[in-house]
PDB file of N, CA and C in Angstrom:
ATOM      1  N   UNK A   1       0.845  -1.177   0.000  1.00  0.00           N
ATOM      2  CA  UNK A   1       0.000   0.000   0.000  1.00  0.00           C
ATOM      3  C   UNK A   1       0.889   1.237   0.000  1.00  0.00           C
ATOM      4  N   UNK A   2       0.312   2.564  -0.744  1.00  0.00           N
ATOM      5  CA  UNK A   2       1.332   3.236  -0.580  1.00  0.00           C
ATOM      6  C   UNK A   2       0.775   4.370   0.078  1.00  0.00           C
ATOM      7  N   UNK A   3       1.708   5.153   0.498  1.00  0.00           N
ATOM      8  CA  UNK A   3       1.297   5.933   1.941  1.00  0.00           C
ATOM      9  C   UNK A   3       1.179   7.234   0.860  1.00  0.00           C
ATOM     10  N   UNK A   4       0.057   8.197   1.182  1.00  0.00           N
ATOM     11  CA  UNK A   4      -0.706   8.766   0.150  1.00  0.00           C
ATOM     12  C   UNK A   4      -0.052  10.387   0.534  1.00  0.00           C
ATOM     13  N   UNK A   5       0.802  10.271   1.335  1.00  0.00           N
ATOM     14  CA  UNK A   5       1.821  11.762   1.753  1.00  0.00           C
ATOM     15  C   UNK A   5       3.165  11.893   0.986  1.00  0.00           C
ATOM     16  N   UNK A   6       3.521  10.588  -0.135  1.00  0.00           N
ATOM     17  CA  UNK A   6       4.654  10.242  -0.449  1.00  0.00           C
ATOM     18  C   UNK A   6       4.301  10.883  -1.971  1.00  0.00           C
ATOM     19  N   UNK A   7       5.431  11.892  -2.411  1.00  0.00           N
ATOM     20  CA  UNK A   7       5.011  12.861  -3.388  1.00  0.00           C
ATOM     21  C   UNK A   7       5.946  11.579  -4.156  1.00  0.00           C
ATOM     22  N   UNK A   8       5.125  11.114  -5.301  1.00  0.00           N
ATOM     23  CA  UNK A   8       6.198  10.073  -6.223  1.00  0.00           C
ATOM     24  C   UNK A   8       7.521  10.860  -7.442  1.00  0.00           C
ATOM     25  N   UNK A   9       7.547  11.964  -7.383  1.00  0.00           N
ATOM     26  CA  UNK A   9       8.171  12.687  -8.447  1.00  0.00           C
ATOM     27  C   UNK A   9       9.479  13.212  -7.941  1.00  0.00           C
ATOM     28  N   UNK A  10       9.621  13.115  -6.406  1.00  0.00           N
ATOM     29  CA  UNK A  10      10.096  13.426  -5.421  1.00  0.00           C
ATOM     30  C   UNK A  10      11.622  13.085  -6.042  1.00  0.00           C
ATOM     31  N   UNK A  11      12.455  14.227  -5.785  1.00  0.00           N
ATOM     32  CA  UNK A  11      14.098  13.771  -6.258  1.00  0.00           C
ATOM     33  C   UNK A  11      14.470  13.379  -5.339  1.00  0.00           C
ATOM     34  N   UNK A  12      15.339  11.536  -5.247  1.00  0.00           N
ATOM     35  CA  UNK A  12      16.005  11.028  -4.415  1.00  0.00           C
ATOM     36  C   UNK A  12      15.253  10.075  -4.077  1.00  0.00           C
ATOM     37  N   UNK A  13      13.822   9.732  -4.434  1.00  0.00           N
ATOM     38  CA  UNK A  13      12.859   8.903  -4.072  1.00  0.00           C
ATOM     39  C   UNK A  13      13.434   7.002  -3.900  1.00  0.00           C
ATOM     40  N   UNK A  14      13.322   6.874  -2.988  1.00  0.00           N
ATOM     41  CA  UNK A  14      13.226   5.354  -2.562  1.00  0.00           C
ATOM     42  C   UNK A  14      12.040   4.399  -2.343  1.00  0.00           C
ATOM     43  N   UNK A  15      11.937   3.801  -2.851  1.00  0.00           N
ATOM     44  CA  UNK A  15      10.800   3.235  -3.092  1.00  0.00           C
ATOM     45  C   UNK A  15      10.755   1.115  -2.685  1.00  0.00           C
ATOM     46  N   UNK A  16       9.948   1.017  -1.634  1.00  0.00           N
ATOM     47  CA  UNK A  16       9.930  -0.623  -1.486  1.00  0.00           C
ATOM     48  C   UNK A  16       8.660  -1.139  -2.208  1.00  0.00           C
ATOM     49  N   UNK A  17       9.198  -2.176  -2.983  1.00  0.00           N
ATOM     50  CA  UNK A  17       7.559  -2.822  -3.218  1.00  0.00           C
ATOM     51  C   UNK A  17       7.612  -4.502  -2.592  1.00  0.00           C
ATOM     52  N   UNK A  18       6.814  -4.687  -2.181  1.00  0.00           N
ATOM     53  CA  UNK A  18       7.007  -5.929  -1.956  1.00  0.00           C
ATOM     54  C   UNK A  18       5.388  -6.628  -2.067  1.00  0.00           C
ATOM     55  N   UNK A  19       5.289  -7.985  -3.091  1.00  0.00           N
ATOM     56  CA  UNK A  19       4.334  -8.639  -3.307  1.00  0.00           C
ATOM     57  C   UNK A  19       4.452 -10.142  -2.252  1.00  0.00           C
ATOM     58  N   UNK A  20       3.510 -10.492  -1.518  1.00  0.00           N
ATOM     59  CA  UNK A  20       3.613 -11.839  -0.720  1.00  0.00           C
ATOM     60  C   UNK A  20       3.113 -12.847  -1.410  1.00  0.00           C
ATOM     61  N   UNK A  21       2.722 -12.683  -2.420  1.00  0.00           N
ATOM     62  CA  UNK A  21       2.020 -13.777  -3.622  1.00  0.00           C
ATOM     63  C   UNK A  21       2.320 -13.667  -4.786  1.00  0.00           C
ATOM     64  N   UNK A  22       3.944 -13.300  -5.436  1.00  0.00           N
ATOM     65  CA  UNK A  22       3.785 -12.534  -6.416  1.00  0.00           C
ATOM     66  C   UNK A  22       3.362 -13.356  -8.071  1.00  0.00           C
ATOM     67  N   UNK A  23       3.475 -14.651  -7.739  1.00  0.00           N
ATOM     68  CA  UNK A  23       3.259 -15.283  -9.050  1.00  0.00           C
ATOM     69  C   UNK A  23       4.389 -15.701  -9.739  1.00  0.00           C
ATOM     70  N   UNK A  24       4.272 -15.101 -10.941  1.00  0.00           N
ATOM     71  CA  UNK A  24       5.251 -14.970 -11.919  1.00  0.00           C
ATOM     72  C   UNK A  24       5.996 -13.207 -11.730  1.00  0.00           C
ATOM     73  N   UNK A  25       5.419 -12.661 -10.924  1.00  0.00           N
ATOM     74  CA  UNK A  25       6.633 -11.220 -10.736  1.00  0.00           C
ATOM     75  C   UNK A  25       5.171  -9.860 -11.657  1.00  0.00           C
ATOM     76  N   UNK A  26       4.594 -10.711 -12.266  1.00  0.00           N
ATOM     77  CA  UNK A  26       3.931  -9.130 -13.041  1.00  0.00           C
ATOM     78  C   UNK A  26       3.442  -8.107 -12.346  1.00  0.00           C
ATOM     79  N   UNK A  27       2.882  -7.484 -11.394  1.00  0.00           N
ATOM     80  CA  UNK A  27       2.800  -6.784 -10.618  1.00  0.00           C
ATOM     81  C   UNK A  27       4.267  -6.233 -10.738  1.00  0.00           C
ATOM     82  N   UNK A  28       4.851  -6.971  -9.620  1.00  0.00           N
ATOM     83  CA  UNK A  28       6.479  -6.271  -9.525  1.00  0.00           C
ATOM     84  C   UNK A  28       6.887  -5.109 -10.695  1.00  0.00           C
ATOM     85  N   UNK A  29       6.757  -6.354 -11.552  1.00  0.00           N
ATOM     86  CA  UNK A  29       7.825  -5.730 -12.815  1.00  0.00           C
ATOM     87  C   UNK A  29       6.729  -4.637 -13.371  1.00  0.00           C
ATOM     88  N   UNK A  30       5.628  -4.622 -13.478  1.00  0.00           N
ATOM     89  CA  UNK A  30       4.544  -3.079 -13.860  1.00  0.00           C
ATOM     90  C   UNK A  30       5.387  -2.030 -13.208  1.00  0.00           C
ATOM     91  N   UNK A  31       4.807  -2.420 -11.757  1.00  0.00           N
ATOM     92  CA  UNK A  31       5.066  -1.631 -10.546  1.00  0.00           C
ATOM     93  C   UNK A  31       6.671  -0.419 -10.804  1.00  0.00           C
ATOM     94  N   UNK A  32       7.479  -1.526 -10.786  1.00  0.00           N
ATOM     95  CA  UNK A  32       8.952  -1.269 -11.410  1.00  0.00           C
ATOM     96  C   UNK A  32       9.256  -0.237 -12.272  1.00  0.00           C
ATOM     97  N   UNK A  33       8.354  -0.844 -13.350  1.00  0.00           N
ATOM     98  CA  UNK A  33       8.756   0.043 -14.819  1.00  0.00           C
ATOM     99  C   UNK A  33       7.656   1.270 -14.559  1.00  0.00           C
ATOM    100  N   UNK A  34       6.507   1.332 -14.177  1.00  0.00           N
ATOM    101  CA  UNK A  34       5.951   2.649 -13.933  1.00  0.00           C
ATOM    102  C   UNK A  34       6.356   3.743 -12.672  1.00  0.00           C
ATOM    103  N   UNK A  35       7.004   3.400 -12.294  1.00  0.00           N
ATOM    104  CA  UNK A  35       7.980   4.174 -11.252  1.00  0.00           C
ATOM    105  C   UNK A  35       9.141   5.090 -11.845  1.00  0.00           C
ATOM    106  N   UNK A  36      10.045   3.884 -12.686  1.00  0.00           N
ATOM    107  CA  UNK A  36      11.183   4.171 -13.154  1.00  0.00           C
ATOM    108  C   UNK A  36      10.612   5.275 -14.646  1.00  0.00           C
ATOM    109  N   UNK A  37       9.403   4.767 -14.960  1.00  0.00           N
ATOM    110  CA  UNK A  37       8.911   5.874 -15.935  1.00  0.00           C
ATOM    111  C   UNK A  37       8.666   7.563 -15.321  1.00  0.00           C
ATOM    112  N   UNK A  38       7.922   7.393 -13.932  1.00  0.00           N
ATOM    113  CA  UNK A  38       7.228   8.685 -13.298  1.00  0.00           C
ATOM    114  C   UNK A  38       8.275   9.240 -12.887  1.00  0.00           C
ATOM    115  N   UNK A  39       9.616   8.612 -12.251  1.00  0.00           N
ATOM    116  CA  UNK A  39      10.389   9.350 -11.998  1.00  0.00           C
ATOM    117  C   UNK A  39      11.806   8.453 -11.724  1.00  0.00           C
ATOM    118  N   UNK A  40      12.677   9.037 -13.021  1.00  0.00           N
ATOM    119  CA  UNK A  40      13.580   8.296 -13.315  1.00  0.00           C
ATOM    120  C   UNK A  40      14.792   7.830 -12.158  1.00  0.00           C
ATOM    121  N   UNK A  41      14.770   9.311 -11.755  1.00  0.00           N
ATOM    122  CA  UNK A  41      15.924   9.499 -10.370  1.00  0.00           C
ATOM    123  C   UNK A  41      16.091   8.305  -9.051  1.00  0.00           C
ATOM    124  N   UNK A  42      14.549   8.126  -9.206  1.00  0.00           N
ATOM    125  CA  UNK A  42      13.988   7.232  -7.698  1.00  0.00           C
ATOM    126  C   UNK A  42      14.589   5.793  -8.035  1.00  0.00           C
ATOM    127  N   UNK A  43      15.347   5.705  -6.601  1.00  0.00           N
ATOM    128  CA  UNK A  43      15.350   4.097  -6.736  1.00  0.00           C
ATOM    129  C   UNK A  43      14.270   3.203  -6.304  1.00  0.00           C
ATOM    130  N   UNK A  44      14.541   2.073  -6.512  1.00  0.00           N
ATOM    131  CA  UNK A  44      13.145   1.032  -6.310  1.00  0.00           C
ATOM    132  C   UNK A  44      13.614  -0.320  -6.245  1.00  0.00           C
ATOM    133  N   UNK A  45      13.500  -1.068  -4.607  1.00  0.00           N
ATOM    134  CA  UNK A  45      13.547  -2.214  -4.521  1.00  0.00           C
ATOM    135  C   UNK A  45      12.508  -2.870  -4.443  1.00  0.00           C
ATOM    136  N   UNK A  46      12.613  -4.211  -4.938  1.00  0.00           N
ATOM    137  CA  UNK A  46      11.578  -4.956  -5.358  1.00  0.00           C
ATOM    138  C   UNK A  46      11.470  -6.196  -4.835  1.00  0.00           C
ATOM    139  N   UNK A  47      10.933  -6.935  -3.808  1.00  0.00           N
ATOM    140  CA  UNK A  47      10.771  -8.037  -2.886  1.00  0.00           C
ATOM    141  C   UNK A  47       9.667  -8.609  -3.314  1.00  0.00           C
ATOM    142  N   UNK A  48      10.190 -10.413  -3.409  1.00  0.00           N
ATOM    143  CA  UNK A  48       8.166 -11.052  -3.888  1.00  0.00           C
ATOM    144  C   UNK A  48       8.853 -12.224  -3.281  1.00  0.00           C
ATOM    145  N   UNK A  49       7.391 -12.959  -2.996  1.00  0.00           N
ATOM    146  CA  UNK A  49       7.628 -14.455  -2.098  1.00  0.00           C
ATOM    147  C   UNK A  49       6.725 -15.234  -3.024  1.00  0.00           C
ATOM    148  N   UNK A  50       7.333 -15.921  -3.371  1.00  0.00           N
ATOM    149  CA  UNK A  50       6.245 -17.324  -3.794  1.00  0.00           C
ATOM    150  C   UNK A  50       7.065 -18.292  -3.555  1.00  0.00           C
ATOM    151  N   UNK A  51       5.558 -19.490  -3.393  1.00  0.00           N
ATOM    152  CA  UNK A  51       5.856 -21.095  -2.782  1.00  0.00           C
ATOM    153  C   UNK A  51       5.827 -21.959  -3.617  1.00  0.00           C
ATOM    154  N   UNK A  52       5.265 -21.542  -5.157  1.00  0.00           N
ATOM    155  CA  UNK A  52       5.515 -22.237  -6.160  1.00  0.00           C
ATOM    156  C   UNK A  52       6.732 -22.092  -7.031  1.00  0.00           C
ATOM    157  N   UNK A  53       7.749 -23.678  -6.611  1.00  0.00           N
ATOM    158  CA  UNK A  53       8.549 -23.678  -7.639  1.00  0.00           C
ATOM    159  C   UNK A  53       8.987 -23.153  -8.994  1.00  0.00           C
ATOM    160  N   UNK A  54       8.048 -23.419  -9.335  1.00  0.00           N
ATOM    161  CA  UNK A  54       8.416 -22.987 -11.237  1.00  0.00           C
ATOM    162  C   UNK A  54       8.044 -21.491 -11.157  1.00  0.00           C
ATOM    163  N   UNK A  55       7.001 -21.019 -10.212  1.00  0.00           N
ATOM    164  CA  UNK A  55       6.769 -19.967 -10.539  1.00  0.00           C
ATOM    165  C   UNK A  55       7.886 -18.760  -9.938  1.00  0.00           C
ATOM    166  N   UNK A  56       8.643 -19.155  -8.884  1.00  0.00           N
ATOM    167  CA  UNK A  56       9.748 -18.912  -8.217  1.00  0.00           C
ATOM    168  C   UNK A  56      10.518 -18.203  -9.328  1.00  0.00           C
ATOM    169  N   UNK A  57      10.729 -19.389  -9.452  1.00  0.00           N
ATOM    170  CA  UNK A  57      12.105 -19.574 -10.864  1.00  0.00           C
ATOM    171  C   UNK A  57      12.356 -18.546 -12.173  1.00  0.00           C
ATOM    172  N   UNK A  58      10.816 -18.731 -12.976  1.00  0.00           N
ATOM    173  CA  UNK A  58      10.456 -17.613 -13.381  1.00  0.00           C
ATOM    174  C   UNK A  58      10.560 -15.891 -12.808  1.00  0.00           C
ATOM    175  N   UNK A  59      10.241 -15.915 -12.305  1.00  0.00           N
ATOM    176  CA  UNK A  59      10.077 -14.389 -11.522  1.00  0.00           C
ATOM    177  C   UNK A  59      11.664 -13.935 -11.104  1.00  0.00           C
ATOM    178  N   UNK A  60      12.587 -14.683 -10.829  1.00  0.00           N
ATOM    179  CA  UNK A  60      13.803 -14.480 -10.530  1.00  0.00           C
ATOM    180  C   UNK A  60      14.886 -14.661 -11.897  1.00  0.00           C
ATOM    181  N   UNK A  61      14.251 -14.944 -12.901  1.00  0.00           N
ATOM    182  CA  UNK A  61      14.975 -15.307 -14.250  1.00  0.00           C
ATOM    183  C   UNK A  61      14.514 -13.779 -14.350  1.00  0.00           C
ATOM    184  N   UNK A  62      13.068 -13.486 -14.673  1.00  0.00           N
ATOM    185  CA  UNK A  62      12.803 -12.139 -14.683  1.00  0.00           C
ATOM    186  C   UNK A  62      13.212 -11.008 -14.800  1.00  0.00           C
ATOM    187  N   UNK A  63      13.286 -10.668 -13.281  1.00  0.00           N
ATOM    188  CA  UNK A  63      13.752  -9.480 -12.180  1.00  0.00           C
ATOM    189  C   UNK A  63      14.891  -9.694 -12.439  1.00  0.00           C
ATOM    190  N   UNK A  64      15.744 -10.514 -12.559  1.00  0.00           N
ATOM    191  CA  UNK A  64      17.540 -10.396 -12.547  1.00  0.00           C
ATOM    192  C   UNK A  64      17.784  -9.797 -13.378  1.00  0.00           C
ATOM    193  N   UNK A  65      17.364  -9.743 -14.715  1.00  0.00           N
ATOM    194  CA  UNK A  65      17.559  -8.800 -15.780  1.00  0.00           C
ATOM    195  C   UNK A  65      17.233  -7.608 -16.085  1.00  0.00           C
ATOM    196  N   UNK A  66      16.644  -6.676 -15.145  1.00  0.00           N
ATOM    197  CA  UNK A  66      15.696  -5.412 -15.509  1.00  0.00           C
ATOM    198  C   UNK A  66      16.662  -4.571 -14.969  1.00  0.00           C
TER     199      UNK A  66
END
């Protein structure tokens, strides 16, 4: 959730996302790239948990490359 006092355009912006179900990562990686679009400067870490194997796997083949 994001805290609605947090100006996103903001220079120096840090940014956590973290999904507890993430799947295959799509959320994440939206999340990611529309950030890095709104405001280039901001960094952005990106945390996801999944319990499915393959889907694990995927999502970390993913994200390693972006």
């Amino acid at each position: 959730m994001l805290s609605a006092n947090i100006e996103l355009t903001q220079k120096g912006l840090v940014v956590t996302i973290f999904d507890p179900a993430c799947g295959t990562g799509g959320m994440l990686s939206t999340a990611e790239e529309y950030l890095r679009e709104l405001n280039p400067d901001s960094q952005t870490e990106v945390f996801g948990q999944e319990l499915i194997l393959l889907c694990y796997c995927l999502i970390y083949d993913c994200l390693t490359y972006l």
